[in-house]
N, C-alpha and C. Protein backbone atom coordinates (compact mmCIF):
# COMPACT_ATOMS: atom_id res chain seq x y z
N UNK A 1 155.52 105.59 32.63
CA UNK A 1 154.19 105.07 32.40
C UNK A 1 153.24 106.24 32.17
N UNK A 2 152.58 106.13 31.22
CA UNK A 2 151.19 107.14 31.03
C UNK A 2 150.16 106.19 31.53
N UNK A 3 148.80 107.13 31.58
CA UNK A 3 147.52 106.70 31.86
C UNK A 3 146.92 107.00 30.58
N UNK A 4 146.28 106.51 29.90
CA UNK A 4 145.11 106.47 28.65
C UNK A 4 143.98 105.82 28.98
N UNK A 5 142.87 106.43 28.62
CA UNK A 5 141.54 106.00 28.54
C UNK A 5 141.42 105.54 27.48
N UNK A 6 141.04 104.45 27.41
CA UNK A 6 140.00 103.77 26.13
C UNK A 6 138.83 103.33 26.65
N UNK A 7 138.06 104.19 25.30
CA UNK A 7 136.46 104.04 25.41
C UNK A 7 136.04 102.47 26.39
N UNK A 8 135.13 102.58 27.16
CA UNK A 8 134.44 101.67 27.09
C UNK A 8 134.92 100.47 28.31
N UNK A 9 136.24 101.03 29.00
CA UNK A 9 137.19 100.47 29.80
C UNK A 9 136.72 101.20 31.37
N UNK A 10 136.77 100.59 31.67
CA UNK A 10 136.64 100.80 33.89
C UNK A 10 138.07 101.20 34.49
N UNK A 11 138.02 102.31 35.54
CA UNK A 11 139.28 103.06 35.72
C UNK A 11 140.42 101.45 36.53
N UNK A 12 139.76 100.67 36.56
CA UNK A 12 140.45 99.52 37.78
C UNK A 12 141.34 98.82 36.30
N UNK A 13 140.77 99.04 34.71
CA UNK A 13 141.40 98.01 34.05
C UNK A 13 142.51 99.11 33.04
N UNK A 14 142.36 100.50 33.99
CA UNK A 14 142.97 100.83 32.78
C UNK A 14 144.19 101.65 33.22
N UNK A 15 144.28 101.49 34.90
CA UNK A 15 144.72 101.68 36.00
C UNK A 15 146.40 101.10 35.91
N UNK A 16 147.29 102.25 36.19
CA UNK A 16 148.63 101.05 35.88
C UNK A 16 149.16 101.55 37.47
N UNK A 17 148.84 102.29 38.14
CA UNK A 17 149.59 102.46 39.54
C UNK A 17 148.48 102.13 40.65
N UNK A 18 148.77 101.62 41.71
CA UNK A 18 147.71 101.46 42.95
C UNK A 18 147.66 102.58 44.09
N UNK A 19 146.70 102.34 44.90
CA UNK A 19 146.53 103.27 45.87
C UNK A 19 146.59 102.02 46.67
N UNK A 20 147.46 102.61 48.13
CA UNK A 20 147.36 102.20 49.32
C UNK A 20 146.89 102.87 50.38
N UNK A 21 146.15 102.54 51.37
CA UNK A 21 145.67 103.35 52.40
C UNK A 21 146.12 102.81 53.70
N UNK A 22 146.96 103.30 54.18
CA UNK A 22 147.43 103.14 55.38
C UNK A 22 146.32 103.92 56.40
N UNK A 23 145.77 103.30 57.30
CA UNK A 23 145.05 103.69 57.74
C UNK A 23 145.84 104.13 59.99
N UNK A 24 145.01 104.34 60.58
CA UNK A 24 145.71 104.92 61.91
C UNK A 24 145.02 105.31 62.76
N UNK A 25 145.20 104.97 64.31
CA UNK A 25 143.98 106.22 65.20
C UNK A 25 145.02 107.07 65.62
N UNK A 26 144.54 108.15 66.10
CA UNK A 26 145.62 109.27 66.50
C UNK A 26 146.73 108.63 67.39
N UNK A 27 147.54 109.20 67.21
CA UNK A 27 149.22 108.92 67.60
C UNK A 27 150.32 107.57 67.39
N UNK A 28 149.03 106.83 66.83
CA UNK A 28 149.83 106.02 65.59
C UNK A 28 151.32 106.36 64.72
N UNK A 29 151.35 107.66 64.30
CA UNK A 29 152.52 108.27 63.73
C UNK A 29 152.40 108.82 62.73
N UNK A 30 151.01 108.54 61.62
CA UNK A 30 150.83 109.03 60.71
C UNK A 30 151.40 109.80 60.14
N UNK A 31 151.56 111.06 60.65
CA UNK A 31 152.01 112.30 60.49
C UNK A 31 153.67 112.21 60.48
N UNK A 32 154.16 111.76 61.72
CA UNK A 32 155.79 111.47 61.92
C UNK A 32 156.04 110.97 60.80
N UNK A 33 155.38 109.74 60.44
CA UNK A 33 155.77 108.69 58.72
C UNK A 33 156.52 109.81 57.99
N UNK A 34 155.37 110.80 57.39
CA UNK A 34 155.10 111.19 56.17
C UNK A 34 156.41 111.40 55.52
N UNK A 35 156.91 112.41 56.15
CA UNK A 35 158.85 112.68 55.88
C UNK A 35 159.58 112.00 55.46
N UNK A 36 159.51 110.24 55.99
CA UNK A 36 160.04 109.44 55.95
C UNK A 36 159.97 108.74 54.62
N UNK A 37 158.66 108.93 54.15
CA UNK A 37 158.40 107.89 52.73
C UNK A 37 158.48 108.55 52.00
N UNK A 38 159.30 109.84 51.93
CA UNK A 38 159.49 110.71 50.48
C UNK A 38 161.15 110.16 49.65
N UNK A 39 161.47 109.30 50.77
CA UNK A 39 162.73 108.59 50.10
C UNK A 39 162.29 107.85 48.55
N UNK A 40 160.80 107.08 48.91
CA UNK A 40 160.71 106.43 48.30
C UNK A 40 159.89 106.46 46.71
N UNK A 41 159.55 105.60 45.70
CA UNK A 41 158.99 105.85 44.70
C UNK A 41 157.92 105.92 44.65
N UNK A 42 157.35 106.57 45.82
CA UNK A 42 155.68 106.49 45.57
C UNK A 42 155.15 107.99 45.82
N UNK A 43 153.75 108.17 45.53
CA UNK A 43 153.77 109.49 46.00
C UNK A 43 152.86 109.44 47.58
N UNK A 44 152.75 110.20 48.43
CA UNK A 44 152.30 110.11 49.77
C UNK A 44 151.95 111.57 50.35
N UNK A 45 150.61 110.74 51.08
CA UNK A 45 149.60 112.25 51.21
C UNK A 45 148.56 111.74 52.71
N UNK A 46 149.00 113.02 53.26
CA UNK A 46 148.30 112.96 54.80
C UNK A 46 146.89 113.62 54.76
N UNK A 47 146.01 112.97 55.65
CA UNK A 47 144.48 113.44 55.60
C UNK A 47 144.73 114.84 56.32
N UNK A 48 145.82 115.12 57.24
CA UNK A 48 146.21 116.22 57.80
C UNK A 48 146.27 117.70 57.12
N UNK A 49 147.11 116.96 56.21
CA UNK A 49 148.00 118.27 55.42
C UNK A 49 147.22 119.52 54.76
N UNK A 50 145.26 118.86 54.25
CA UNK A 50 144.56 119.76 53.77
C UNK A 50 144.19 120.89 54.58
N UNK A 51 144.18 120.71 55.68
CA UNK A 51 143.54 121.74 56.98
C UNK A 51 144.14 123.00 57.40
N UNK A 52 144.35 124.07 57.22
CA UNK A 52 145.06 124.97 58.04
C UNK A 52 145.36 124.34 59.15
N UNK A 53 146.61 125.45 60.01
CA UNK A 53 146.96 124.86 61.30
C UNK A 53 146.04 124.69 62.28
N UNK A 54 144.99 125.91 62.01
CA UNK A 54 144.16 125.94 62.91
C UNK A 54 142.63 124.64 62.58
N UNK A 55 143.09 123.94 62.02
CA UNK A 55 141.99 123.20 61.71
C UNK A 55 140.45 123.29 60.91
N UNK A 56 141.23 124.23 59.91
CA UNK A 56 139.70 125.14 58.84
C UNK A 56 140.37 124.53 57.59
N UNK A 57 139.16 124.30 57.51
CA UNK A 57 139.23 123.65 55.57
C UNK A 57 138.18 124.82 54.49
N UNK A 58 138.81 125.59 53.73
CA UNK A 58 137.45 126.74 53.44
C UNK A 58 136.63 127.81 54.12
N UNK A 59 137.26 127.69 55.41
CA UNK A 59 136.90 128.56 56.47
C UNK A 59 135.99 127.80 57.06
N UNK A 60 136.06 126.42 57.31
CA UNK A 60 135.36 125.67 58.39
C UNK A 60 135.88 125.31 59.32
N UNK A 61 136.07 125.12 60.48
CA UNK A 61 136.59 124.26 61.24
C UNK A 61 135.92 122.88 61.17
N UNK A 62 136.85 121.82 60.59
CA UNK A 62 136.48 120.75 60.39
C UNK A 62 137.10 120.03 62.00
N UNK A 63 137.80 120.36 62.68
CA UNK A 63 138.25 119.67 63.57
C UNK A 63 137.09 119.62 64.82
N UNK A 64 136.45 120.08 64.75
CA UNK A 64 135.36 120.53 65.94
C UNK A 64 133.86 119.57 65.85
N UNK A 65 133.48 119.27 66.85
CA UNK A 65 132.36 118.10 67.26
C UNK A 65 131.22 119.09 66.26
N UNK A 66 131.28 120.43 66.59
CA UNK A 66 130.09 120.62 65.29
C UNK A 66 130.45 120.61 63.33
N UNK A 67 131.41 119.55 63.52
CA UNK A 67 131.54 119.85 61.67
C UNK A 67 131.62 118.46 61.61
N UNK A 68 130.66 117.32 62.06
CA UNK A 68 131.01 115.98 61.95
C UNK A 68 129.74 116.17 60.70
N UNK A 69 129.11 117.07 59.99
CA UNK A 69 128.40 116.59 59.05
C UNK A 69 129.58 117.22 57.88
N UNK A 70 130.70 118.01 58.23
CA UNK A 70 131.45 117.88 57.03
C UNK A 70 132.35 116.86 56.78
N UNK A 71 132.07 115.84 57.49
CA UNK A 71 133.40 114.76 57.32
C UNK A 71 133.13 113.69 56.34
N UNK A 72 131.86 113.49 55.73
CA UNK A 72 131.64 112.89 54.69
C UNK A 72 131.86 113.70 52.98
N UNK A 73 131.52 114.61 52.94
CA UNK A 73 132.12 114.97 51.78
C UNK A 73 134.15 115.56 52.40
N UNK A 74 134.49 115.73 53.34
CA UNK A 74 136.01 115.69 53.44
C UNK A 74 136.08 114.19 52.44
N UNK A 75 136.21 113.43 53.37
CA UNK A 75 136.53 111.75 52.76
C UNK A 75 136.14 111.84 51.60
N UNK A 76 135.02 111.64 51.00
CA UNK A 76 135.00 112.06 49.34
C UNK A 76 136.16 113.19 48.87
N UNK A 77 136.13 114.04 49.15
CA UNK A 77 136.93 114.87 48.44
C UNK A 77 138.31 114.09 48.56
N UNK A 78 139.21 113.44 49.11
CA UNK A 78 140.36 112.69 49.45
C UNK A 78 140.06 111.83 48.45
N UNK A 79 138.97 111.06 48.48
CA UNK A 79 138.86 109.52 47.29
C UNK A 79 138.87 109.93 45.83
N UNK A 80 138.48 111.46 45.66
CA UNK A 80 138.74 111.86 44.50
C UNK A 80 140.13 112.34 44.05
N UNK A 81 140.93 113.03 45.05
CA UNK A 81 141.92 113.75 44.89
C UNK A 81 143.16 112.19 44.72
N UNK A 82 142.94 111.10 45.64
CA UNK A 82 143.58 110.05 45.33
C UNK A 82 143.73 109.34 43.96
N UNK A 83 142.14 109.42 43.50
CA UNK A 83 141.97 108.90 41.94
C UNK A 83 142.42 110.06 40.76
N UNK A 84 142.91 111.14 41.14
CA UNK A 84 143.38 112.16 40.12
C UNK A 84 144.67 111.66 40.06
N UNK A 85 145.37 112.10 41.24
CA UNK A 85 146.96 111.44 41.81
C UNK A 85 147.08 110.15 40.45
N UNK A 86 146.51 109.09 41.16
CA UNK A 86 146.52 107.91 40.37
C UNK A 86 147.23 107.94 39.03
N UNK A 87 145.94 108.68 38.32
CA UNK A 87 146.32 109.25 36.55
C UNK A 87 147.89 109.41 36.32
N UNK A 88 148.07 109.97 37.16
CA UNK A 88 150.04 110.33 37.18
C UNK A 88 150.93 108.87 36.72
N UNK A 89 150.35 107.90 36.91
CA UNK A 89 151.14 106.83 37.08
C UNK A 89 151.82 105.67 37.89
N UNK A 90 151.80 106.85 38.88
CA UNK A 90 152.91 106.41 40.40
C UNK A 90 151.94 105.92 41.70
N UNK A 91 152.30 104.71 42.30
CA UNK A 91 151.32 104.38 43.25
C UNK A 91 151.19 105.71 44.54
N UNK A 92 150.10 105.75 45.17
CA UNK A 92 149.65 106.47 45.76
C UNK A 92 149.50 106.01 47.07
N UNK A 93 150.61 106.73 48.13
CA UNK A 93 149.94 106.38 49.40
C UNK A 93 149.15 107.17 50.67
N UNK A 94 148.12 106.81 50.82
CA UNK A 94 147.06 107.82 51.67
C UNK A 94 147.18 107.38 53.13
N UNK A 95 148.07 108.45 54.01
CA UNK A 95 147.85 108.08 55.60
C UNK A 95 146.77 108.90 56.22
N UNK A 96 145.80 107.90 56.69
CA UNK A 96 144.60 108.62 57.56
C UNK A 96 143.80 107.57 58.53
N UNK A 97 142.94 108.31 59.26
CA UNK A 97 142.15 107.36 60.52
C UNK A 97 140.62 106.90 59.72
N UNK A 98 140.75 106.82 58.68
CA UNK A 98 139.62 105.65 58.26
C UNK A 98 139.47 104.17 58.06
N UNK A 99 138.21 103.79 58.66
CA UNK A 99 138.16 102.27 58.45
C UNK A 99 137.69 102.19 56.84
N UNK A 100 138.17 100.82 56.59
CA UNK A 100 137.80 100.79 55.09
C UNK A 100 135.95 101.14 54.72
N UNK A 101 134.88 100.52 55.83
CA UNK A 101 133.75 101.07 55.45
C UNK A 101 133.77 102.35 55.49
N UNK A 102 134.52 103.14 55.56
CA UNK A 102 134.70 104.83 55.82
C UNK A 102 134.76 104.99 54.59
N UNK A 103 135.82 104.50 53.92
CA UNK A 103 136.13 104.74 52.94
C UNK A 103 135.56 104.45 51.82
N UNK A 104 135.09 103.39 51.78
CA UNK A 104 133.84 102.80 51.09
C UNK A 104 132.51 103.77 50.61
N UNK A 105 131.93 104.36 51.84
CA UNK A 105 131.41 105.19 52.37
C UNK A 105 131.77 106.20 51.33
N UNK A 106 132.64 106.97 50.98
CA UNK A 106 132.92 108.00 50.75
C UNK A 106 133.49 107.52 49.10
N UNK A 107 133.74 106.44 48.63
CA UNK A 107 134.01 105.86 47.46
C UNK A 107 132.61 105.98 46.78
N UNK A 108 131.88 105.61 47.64
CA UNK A 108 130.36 105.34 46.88
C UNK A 108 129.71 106.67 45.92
N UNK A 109 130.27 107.96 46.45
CA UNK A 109 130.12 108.83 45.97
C UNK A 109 130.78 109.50 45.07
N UNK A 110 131.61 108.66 44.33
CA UNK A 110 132.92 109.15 43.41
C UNK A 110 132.84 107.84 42.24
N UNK A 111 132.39 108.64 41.28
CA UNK A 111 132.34 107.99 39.98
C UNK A 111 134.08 107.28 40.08
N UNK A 112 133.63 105.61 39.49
CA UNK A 112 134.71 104.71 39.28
C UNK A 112 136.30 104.91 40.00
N UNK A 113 135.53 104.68 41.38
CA UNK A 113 136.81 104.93 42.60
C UNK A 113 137.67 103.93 42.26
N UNK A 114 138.91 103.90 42.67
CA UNK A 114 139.91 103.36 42.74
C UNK A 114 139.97 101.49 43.64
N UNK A 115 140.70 101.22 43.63
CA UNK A 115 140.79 99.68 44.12
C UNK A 115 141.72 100.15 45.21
N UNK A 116 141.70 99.46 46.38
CA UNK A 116 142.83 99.84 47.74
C UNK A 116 143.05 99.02 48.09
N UNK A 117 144.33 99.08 48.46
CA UNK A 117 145.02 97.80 49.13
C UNK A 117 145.30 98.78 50.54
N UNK A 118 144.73 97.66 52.04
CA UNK A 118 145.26 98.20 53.23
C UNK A 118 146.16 97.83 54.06
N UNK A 119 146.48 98.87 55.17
CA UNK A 119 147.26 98.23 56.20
C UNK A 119 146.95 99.16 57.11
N UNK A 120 147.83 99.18 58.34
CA UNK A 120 147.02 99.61 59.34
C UNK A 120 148.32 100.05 60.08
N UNK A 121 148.94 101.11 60.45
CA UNK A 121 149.69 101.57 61.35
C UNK A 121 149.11 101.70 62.73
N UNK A 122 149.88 100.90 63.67
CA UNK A 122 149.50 100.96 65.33
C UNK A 122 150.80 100.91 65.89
N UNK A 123 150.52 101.25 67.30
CA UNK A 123 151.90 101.69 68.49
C UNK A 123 150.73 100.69 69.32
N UNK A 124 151.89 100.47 70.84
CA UNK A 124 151.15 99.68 72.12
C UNK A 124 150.08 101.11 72.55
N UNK A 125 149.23 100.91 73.04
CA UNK A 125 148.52 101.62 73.44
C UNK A 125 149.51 103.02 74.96
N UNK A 126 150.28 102.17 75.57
CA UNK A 126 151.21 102.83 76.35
C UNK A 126 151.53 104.27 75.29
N UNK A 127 152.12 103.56 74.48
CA UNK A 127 153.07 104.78 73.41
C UNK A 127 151.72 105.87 73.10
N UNK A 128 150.51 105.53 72.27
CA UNK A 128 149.47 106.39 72.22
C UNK A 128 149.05 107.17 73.29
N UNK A 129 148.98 106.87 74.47
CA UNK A 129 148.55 107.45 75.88
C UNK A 129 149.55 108.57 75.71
N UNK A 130 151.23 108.33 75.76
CA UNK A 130 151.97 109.37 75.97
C UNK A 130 152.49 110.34 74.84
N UNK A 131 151.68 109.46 73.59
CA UNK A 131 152.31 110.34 72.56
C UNK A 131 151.21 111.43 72.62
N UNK A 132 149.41 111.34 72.90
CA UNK A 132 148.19 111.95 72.67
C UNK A 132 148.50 113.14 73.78
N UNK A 133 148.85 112.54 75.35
CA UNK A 133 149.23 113.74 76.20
C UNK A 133 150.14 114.53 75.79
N UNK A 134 151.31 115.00 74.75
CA UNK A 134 152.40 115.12 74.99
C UNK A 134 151.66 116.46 73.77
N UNK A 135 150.60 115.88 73.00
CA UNK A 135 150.01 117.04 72.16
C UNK A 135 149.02 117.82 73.14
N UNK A 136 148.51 117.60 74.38
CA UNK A 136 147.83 118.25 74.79
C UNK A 136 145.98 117.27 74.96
N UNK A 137 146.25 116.74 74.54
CA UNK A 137 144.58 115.73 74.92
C UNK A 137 144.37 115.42 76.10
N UNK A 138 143.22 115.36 76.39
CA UNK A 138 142.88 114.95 77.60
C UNK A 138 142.19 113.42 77.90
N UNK A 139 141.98 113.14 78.73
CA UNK A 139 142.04 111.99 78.94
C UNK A 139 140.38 111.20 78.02
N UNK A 140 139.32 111.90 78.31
CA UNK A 140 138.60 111.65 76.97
C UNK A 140 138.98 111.34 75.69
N UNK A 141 139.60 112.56 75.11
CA UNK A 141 140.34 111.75 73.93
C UNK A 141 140.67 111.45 73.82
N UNK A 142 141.95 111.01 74.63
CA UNK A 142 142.90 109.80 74.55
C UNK A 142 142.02 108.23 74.75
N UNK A 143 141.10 108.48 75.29
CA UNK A 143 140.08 106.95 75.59
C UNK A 143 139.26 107.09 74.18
N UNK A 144 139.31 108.46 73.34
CA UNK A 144 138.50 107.78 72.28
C UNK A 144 139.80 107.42 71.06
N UNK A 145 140.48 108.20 71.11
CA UNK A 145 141.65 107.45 69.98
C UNK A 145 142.02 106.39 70.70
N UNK A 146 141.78 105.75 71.95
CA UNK A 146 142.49 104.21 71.88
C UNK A 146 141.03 103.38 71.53
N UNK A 147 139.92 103.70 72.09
CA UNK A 147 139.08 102.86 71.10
C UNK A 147 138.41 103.02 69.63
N UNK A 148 139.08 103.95 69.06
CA UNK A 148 139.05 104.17 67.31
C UNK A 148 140.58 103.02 66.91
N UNK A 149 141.39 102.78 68.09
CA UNK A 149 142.68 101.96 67.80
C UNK A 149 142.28 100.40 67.30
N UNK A 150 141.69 100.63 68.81
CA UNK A 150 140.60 98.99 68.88
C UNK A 150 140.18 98.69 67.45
N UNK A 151 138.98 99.66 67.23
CA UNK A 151 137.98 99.22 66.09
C UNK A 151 138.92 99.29 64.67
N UNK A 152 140.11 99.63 64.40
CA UNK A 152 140.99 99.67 63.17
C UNK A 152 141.46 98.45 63.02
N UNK A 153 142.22 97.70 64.33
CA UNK A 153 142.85 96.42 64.32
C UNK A 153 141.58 95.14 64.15
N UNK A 154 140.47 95.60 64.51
CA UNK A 154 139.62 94.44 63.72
C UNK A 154 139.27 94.67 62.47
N UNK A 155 139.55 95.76 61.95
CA UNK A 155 138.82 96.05 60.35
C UNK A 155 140.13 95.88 59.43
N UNK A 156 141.34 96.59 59.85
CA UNK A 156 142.75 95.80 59.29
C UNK A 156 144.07 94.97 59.67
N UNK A 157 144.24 93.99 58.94
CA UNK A 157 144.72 93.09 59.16
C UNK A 157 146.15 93.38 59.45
N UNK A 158 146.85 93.71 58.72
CA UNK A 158 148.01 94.08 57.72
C UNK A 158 148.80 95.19 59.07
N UNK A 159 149.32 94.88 59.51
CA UNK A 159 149.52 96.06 60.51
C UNK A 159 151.66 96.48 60.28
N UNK A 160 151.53 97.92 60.41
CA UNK A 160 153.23 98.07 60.73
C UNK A 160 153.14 98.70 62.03
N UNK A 161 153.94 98.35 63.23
CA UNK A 161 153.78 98.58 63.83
C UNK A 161 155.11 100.11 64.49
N UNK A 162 154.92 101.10 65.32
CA UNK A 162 155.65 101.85 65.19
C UNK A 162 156.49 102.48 66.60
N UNK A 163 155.76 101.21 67.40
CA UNK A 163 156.97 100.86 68.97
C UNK A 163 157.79 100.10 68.55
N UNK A 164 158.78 100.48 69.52
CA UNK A 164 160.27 100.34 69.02
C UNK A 164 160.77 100.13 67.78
N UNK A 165 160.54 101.09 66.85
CA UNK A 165 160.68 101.41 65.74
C UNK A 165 160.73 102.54 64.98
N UNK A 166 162.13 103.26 64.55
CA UNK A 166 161.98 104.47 64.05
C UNK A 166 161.11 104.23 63.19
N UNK A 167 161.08 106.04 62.82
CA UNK A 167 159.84 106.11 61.77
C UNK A 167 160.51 105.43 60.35
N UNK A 168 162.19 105.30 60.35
CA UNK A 168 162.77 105.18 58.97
C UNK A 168 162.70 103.99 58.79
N UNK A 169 162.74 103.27 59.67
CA UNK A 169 162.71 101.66 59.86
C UNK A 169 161.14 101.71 59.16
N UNK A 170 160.10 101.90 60.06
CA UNK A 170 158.54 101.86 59.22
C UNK A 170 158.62 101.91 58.32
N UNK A 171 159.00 103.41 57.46
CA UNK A 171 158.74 103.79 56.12
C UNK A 171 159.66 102.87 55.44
N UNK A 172 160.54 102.11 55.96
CA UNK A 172 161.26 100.81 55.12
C UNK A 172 160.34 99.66 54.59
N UNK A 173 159.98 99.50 56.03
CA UNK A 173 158.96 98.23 55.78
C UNK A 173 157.30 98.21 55.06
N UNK A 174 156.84 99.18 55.52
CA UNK A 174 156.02 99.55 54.02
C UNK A 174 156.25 99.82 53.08
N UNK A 175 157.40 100.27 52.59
CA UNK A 175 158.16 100.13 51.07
C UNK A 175 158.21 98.89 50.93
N UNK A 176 158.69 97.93 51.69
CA UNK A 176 158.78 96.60 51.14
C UNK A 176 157.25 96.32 50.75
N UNK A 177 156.64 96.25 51.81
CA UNK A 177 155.34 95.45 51.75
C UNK A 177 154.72 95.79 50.43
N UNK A 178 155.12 97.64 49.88
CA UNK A 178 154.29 98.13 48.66
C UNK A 178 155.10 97.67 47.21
N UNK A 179 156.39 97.17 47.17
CA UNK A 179 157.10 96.53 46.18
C UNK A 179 156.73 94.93 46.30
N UNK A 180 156.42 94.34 47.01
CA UNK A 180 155.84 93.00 47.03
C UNK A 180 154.64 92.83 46.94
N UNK A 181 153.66 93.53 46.90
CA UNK A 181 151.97 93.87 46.47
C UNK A 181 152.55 93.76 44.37
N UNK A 182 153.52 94.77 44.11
CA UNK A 182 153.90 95.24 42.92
C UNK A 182 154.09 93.40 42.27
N UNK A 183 155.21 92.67 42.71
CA UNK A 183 155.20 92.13 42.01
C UNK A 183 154.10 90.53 42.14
């Protein structure tokens, strides 16, 4: 499949691959996934992966309570880099901790954003508690990634869930779910 522009056409009609946004609060698995869905025919991209280890994007530390005014152009920069991807052909899948008004949010600022289809990766909250300690969080953050968990499962519906469930099993079942969107 190619992508061609014709004059006068909107990127949604002229669009032959989709973007999915799997969305997540920390220890969801996001990250564990990623490995997993390179089996498959899509292409797949972590909100993670842009950051140094140490959590600098450009020599910022974006991970830190003082760079929450860079997290709106981050998210833009992702809604653009998704709609480049796109052009390629091949559906696009984006794992990250945004709610769709996040994303929205950050669409608004990107000439003729893309169309998204969501879902929502979650674990029992048990599994998050021990997966968040096991990186080193403390009990604050672990109370705020379980209520960023909360506020995801009312904003998406669509959920894979990733207790008692390898990650290969997951990345199965969102392959299905993204070949049955297809047809």
């Amino acid at each position: 499949m190619t992508w061609a522009h014709r004059p006068g056409t909107t990127y949604q009609e002229r669009q032959l691959s989709r973007l999915y946004v799997v969305t997540g609060a920390p220890g969801a698995g996001k990250s564990t996934l990623l490995p997993h869905l390179a089996a498959y025919p899509f292409a797949t991209v972590d909100f993670d992966e842009l950051p140094e280890r140490d959590g600098s994007l450009l020599g910022i530390d974006i991970t830190s309570p003082s760079a929450d005014s860079v997290w709106p152009a981050y998210n833009r920069l992702w809604v653009r880099i998704t709609a480049m991807m796109l052009r390629a052909g091949a559906d696009v899948v984006v794992l990250c901790p945004l709610t769709p008004a996040e994303w929205a949010s950050a669409a608004a600022g990107v000439p003729d954003p893309p169309h998204v289809l969501w879902a929502r990766l979650d674990c029992a909250d048990a599994d998050r508690r021990t997966r968040l300690a096991a990186r080193g969080w403390n009990a604050d953050e672990i109370g705020e990634a379980l209520d960023d968990a909360e506020e995801l499962r009312h904003a998406v519906d669509r959920e894979f869930t990733t207790t008692g469930r390898s990650p290969a099993e997951t990345a199965a079942a969102l392959s299905l779910w993204i070949t049955s969107e297809r047809e």
